[in-house]
ModelCIF file with pLDDT and N, C-alpha, C, O atoms, coordinates in Angstrom:
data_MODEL
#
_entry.id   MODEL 
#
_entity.id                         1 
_entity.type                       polymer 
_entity.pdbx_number_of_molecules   1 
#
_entity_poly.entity_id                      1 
_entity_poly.type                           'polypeptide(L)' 
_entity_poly.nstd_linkage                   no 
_entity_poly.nstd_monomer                   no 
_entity_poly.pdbx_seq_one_letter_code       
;(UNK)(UNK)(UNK)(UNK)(UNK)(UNK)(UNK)(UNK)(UNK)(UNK)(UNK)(UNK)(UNK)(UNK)(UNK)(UNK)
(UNK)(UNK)(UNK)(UNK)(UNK)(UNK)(UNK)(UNK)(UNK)(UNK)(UNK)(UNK)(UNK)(UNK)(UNK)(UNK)
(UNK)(UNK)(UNK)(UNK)(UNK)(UNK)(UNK)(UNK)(UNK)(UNK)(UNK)(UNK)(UNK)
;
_entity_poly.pdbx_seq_one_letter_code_can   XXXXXXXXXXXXXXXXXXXXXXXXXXXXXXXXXXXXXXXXXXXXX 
_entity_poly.pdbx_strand_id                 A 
#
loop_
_entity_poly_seq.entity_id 
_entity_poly_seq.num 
_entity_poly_seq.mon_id 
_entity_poly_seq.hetero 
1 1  UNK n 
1 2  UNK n 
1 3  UNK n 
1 4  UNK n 
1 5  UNK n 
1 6  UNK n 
1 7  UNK n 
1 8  UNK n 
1 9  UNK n 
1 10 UNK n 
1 11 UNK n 
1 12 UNK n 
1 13 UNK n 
1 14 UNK n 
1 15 UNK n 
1 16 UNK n 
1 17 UNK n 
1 18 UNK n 
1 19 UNK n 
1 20 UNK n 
1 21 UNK n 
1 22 UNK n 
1 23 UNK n 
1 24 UNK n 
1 25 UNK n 
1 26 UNK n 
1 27 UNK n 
1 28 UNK n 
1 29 UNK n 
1 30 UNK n 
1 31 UNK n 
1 32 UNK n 
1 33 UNK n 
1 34 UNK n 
1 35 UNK n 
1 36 UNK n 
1 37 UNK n 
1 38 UNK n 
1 39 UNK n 
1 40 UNK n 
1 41 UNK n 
1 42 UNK n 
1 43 UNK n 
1 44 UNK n 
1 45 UNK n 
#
_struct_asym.id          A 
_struct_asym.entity_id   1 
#
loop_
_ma_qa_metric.id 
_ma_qa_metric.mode 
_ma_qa_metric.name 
_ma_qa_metric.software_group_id 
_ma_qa_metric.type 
1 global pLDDT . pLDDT 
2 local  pLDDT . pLDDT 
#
_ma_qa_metric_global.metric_id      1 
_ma_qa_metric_global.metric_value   84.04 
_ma_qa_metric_global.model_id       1 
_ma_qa_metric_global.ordinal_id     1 
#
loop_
_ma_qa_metric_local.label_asym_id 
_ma_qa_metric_local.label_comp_id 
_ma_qa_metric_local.label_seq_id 
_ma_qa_metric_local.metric_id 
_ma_qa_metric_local.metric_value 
_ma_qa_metric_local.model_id 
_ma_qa_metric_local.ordinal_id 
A UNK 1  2 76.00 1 1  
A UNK 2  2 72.00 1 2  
A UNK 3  2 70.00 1 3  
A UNK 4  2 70.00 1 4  
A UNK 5  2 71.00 1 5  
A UNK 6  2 76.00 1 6  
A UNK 7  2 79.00 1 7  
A UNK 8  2 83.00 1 8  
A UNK 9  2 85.00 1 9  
A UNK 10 2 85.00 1 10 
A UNK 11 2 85.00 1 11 
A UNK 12 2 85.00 1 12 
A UNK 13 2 84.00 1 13 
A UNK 14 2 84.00 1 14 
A UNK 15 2 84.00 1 15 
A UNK 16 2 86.00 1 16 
A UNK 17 2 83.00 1 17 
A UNK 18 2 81.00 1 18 
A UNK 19 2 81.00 1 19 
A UNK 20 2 82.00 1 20 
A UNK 21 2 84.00 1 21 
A UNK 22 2 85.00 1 22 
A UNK 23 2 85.00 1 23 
A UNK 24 2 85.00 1 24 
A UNK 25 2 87.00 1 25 
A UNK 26 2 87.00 1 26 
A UNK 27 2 88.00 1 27 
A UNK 28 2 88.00 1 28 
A UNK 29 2 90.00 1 29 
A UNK 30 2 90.00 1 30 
A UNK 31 2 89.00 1 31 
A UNK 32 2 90.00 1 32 
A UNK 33 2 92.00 1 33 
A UNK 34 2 90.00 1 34 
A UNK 35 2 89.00 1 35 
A UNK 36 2 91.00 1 36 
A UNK 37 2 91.00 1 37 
A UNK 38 2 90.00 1 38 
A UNK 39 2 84.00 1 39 
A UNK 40 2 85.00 1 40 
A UNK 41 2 82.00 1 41 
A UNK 42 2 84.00 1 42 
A UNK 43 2 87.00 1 43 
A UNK 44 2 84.00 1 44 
A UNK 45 2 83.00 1 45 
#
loop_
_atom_site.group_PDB 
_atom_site.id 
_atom_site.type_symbol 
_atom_site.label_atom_id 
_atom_site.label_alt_id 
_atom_site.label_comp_id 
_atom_site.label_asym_id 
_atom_site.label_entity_id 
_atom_site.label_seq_id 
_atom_site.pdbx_PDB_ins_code 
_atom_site.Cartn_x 
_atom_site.Cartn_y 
_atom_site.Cartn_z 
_atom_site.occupancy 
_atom_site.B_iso_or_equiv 
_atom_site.pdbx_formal_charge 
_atom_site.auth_seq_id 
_atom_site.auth_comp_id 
_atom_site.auth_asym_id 
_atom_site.auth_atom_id 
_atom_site.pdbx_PDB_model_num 
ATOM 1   N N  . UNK A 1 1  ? 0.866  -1.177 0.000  1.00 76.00 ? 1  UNK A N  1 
ATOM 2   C CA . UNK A 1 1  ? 0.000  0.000  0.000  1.00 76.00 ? 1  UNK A CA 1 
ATOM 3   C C  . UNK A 1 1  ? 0.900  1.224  0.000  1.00 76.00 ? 1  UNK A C  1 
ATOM 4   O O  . UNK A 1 1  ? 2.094  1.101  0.275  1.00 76.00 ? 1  UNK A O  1 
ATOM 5   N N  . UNK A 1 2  ? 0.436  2.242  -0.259 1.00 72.00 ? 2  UNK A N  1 
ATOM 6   C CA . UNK A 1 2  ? 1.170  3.580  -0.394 1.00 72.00 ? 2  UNK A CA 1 
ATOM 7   C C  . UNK A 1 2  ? 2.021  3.526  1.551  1.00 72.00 ? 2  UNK A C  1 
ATOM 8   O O  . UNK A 1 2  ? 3.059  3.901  2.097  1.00 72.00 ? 2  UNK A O  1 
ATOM 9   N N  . UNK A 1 3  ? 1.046  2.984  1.829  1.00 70.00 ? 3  UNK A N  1 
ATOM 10  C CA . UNK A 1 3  ? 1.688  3.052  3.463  1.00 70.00 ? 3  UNK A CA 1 
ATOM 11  C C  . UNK A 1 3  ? 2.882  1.953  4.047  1.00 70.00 ? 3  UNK A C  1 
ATOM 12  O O  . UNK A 1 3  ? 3.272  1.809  5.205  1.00 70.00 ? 3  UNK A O  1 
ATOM 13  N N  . UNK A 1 4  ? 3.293  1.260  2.843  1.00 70.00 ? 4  UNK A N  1 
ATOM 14  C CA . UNK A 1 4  ? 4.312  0.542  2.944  1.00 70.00 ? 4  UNK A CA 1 
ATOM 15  C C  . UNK A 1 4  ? 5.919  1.812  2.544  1.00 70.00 ? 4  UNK A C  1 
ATOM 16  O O  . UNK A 1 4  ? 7.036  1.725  3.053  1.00 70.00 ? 4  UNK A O  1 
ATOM 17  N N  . UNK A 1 5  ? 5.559  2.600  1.765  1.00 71.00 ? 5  UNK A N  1 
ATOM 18  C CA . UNK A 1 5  ? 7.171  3.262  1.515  1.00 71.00 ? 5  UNK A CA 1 
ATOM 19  C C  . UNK A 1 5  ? 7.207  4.631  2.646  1.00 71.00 ? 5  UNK A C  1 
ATOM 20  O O  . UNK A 1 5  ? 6.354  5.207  3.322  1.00 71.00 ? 5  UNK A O  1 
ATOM 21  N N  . UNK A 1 6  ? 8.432  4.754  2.467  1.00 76.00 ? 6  UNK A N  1 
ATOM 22  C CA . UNK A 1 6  ? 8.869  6.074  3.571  1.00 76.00 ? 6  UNK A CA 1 
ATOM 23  C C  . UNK A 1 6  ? 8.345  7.259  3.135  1.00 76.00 ? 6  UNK A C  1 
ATOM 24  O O  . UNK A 1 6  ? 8.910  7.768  2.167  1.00 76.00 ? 6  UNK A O  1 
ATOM 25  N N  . UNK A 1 7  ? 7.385  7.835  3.621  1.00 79.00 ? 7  UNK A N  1 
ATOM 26  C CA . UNK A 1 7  ? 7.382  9.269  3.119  1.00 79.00 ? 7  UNK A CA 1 
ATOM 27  C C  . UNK A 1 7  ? 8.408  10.430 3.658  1.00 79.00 ? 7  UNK A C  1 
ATOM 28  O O  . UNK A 1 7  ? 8.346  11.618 3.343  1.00 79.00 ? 7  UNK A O  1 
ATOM 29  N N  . UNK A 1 8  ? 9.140  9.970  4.330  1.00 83.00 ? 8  UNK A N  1 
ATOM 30  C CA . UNK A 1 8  ? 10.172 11.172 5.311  1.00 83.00 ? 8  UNK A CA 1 
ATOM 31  C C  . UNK A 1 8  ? 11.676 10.585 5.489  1.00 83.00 ? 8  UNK A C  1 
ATOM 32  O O  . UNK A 1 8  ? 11.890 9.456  5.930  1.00 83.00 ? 8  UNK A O  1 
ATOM 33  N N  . UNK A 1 9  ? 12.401 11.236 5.203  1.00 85.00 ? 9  UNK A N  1 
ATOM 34  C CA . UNK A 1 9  ? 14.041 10.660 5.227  1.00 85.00 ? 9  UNK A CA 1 
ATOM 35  C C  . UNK A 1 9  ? 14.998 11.793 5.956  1.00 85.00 ? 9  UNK A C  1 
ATOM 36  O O  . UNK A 1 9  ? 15.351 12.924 5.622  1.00 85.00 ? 9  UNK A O  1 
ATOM 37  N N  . UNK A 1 10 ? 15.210 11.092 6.924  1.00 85.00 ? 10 UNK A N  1 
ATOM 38  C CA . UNK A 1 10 ? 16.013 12.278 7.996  1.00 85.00 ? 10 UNK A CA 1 
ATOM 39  C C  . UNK A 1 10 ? 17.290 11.935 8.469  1.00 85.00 ? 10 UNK A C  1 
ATOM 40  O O  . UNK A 1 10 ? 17.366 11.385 9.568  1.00 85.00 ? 10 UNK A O  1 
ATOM 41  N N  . UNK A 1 11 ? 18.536 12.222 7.673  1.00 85.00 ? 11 UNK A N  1 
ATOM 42  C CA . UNK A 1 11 ? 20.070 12.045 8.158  1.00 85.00 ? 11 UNK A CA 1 
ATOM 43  C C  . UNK A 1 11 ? 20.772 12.388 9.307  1.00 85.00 ? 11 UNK A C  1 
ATOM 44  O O  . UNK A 1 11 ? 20.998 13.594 9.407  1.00 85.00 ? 11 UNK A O  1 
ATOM 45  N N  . UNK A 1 12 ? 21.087 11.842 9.995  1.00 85.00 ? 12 UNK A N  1 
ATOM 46  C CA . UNK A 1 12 ? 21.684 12.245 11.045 1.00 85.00 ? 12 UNK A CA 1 
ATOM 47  C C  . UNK A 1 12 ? 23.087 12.007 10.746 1.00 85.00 ? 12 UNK A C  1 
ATOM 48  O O  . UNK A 1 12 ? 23.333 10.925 10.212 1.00 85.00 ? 12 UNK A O  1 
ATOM 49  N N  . UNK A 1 13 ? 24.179 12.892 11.007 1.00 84.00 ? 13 UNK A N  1 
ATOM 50  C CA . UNK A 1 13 ? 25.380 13.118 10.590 1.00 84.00 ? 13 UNK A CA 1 
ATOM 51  C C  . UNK A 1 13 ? 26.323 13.745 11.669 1.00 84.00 ? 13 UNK A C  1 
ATOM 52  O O  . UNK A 1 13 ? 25.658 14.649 12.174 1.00 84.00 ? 13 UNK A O  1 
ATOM 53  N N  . UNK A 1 14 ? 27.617 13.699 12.296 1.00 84.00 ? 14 UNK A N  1 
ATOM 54  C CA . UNK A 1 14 ? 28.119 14.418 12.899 1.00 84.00 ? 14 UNK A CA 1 
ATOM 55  C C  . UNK A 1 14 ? 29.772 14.698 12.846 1.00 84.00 ? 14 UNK A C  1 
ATOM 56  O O  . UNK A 1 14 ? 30.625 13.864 12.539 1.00 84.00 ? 14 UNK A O  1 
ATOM 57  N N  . UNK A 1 15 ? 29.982 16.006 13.203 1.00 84.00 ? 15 UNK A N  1 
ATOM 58  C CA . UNK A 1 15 ? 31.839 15.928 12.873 1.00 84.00 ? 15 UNK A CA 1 
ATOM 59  C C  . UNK A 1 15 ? 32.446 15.442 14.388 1.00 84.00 ? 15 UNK A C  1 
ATOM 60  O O  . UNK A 1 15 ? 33.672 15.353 14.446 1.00 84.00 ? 15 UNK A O  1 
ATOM 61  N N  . UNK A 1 16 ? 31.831 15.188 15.363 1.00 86.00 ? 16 UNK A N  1 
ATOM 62  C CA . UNK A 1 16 ? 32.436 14.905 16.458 1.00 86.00 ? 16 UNK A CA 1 
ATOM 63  C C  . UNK A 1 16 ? 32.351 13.713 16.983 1.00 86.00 ? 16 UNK A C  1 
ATOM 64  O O  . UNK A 1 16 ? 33.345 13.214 17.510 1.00 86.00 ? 16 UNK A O  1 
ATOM 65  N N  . UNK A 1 17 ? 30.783 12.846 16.916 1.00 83.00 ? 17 UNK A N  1 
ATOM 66  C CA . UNK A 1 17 ? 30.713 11.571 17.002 1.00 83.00 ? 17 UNK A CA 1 
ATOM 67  C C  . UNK A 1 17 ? 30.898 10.507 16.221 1.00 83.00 ? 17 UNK A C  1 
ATOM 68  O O  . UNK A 1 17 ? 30.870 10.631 14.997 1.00 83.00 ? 17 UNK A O  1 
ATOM 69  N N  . UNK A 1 18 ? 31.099 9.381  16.790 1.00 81.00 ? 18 UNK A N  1 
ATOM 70  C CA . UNK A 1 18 ? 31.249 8.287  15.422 1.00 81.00 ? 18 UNK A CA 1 
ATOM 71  C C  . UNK A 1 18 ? 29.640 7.948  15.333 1.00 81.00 ? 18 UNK A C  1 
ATOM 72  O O  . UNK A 1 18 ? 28.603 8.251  15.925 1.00 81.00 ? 18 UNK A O  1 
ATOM 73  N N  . UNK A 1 19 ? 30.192 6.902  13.915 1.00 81.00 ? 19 UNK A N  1 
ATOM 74  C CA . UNK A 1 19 ? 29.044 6.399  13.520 1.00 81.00 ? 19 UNK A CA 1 
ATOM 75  C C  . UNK A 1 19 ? 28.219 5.211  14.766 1.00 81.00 ? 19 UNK A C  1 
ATOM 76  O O  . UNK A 1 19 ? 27.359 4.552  14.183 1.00 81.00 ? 19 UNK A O  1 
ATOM 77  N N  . UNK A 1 20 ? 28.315 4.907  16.059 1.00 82.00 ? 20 UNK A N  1 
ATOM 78  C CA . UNK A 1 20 ? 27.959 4.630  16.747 1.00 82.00 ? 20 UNK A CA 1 
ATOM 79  C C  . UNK A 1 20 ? 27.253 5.126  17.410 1.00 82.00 ? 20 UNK A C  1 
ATOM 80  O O  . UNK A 1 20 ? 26.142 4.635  17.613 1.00 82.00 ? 20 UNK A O  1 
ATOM 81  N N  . UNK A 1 21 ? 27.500 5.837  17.764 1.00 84.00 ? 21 UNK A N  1 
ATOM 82  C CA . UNK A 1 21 ? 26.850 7.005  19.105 1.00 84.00 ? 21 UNK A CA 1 
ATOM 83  C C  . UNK A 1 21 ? 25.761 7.859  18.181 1.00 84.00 ? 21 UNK A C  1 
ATOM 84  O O  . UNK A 1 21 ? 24.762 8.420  18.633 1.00 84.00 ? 21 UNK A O  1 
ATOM 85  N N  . UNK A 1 22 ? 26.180 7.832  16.773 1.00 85.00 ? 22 UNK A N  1 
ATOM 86  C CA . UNK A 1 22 ? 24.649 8.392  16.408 1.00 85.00 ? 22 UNK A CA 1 
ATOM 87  C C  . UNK A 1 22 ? 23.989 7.243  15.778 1.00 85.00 ? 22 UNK A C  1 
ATOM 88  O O  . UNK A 1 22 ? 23.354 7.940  14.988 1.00 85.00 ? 22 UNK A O  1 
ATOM 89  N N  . UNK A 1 23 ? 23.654 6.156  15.509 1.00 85.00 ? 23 UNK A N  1 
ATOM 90  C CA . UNK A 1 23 ? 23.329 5.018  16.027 1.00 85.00 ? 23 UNK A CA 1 
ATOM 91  C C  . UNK A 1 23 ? 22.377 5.012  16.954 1.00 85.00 ? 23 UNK A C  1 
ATOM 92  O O  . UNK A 1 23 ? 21.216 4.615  16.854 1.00 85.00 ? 23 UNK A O  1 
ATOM 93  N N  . UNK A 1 24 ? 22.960 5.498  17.908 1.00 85.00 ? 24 UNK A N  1 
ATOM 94  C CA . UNK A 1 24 ? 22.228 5.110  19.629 1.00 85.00 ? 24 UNK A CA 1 
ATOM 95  C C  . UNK A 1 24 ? 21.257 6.293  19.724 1.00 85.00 ? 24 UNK A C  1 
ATOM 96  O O  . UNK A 1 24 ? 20.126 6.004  20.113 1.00 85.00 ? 24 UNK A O  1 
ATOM 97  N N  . UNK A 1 25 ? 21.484 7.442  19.464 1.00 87.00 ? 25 UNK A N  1 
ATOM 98  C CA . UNK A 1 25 ? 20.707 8.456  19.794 1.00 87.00 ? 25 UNK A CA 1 
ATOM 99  C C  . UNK A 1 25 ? 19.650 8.242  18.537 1.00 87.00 ? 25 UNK A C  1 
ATOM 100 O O  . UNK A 1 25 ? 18.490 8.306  18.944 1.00 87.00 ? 25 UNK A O  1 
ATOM 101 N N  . UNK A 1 26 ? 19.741 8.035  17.298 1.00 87.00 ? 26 UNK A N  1 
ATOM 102 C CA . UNK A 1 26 ? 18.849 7.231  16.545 1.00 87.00 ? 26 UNK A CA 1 
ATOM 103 C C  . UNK A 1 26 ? 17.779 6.313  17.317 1.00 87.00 ? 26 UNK A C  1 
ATOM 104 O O  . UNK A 1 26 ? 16.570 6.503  17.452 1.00 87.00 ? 26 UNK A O  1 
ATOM 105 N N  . UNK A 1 27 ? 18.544 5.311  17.759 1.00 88.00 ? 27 UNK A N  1 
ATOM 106 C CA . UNK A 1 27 ? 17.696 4.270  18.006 1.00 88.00 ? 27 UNK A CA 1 
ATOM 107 C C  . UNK A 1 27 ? 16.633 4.376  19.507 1.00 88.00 ? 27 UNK A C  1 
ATOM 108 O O  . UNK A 1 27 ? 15.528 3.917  19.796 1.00 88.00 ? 27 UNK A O  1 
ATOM 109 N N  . UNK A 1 28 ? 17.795 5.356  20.317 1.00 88.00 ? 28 UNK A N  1 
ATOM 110 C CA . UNK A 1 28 ? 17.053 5.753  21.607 1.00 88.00 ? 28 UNK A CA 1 
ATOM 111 C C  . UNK A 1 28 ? 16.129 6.595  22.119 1.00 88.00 ? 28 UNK A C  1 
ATOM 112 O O  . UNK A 1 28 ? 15.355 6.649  23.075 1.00 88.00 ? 28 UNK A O  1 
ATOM 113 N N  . UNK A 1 29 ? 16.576 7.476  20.830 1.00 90.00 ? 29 UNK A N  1 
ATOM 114 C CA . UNK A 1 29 ? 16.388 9.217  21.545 1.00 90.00 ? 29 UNK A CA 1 
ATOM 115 C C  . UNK A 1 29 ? 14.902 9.377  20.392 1.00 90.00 ? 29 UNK A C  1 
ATOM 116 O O  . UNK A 1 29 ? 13.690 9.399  20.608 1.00 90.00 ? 29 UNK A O  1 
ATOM 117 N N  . UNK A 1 30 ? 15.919 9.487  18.866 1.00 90.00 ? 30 UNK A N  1 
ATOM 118 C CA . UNK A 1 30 ? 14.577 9.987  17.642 1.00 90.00 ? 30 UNK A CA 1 
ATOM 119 C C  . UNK A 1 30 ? 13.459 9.111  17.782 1.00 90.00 ? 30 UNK A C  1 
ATOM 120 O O  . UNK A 1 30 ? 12.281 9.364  18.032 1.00 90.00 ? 30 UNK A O  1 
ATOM 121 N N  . UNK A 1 31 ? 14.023 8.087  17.584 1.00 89.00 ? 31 UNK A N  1 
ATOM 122 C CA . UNK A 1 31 ? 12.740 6.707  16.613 1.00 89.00 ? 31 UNK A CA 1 
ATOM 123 C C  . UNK A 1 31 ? 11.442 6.994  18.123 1.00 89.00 ? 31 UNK A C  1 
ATOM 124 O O  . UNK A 1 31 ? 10.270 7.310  17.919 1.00 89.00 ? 31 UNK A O  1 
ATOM 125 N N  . UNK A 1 32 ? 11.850 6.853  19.069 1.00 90.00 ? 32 UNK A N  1 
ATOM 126 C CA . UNK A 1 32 ? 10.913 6.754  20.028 1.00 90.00 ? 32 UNK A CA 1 
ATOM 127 C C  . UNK A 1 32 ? 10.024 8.100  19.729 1.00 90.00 ? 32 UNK A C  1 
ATOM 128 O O  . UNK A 1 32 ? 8.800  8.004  19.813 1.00 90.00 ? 32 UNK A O  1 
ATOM 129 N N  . UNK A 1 33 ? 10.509 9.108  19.450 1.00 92.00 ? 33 UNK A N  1 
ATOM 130 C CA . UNK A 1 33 ? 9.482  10.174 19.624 1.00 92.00 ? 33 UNK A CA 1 
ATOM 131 C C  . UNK A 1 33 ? 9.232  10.567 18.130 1.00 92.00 ? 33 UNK A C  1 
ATOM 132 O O  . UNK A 1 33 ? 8.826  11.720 17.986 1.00 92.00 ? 33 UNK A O  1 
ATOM 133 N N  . UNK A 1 34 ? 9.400  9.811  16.965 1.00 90.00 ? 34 UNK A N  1 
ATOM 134 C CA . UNK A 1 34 ? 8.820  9.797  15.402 1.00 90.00 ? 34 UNK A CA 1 
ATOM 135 C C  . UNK A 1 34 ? 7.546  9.121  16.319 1.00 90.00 ? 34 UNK A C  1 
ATOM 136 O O  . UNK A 1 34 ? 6.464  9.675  16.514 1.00 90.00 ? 34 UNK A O  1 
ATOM 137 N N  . UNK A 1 35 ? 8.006  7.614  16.893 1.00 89.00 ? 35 UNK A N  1 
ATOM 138 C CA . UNK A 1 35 ? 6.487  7.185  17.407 1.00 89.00 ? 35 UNK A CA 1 
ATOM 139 C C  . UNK A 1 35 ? 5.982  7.410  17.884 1.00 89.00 ? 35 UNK A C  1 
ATOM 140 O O  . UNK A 1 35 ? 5.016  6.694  18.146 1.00 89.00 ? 35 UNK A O  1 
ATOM 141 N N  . UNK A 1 36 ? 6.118  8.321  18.309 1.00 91.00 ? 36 UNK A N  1 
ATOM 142 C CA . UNK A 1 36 ? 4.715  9.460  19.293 1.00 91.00 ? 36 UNK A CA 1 
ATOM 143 C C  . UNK A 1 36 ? 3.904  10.226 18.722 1.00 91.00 ? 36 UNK A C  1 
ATOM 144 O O  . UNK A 1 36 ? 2.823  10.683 19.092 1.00 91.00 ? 36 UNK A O  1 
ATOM 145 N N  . UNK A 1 37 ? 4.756  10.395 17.371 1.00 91.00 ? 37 UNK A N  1 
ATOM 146 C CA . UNK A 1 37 ? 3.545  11.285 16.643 1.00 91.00 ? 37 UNK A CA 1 
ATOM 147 C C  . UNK A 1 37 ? 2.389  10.826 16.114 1.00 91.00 ? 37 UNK A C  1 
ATOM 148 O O  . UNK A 1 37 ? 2.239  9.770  15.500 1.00 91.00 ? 37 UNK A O  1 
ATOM 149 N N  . UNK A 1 38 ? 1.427  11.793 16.413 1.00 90.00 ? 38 UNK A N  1 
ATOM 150 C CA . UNK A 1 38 ? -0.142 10.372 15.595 1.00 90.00 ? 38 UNK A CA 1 
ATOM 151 C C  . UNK A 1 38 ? 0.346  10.512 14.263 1.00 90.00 ? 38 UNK A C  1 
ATOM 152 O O  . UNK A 1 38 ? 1.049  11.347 13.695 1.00 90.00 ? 38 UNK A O  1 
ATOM 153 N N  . UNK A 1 39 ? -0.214 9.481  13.933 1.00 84.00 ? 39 UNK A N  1 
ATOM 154 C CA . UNK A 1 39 ? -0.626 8.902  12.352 1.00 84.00 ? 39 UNK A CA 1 
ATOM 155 C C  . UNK A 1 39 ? 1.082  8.650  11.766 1.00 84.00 ? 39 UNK A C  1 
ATOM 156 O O  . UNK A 1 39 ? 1.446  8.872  10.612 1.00 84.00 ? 39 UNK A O  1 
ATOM 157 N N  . UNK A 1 40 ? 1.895  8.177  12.804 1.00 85.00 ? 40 UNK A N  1 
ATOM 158 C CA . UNK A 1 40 ? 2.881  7.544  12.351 1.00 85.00 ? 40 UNK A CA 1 
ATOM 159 C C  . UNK A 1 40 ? 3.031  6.071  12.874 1.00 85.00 ? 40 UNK A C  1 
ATOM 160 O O  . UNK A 1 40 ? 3.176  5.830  14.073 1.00 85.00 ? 40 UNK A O  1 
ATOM 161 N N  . UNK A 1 41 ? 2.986  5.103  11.907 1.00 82.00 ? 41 UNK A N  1 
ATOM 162 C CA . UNK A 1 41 ? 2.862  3.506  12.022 1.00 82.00 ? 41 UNK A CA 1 
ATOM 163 C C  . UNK A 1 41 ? 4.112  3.061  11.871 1.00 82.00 ? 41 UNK A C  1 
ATOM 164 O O  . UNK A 1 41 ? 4.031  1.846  11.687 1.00 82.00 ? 41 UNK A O  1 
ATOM 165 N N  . UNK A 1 42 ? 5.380  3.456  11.851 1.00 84.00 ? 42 UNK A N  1 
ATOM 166 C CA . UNK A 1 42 ? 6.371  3.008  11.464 1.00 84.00 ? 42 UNK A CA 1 
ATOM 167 C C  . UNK A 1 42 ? 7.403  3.664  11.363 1.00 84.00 ? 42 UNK A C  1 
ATOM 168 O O  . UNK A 1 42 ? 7.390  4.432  10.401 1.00 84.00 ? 42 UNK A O  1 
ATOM 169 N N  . UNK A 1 43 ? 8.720  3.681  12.250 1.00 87.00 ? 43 UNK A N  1 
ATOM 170 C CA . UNK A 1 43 ? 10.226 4.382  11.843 1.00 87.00 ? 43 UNK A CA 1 
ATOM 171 C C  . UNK A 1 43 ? 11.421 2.954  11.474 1.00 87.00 ? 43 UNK A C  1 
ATOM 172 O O  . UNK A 1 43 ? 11.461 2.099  12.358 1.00 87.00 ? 43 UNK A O  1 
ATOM 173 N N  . UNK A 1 44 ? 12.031 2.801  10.646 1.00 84.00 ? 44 UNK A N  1 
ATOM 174 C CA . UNK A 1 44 ? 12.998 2.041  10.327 1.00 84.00 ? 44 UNK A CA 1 
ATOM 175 C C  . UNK A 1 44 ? 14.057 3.039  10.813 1.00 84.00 ? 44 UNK A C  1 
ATOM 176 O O  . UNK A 1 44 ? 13.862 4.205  11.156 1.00 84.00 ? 44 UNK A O  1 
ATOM 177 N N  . UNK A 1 45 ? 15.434 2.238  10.771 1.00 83.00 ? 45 UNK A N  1 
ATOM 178 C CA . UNK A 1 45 ? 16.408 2.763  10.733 1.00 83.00 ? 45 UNK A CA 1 
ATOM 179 C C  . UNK A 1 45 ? 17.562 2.375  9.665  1.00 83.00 ? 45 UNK A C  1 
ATOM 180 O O  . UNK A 1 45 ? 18.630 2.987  9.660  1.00 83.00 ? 45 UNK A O  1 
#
């Protein structure tokens, strides 16, 4: 369904952390509060 593809693509990038630690704040910090928003069914990473 149209509700299977991403409508939103958001990079997270940094000159000070590695690719780990933004990783974590990805997985800990964003995705949890994409899912808070109504009428969002889904964050991948």
């Amino acid at each position: 369904t149209f509700s299977s593809f991403p409508i939103l693509g958001v990079s997270l990038t940094s000159d000070t952390r590695d690719i780990t630690h933004l990783w974590e704040t990805a997985r800990y910090n964003l995705k949890p509060r994409f899912l808070s928003i109504p009428g969002v069914a889904r964050v991948d990473l």
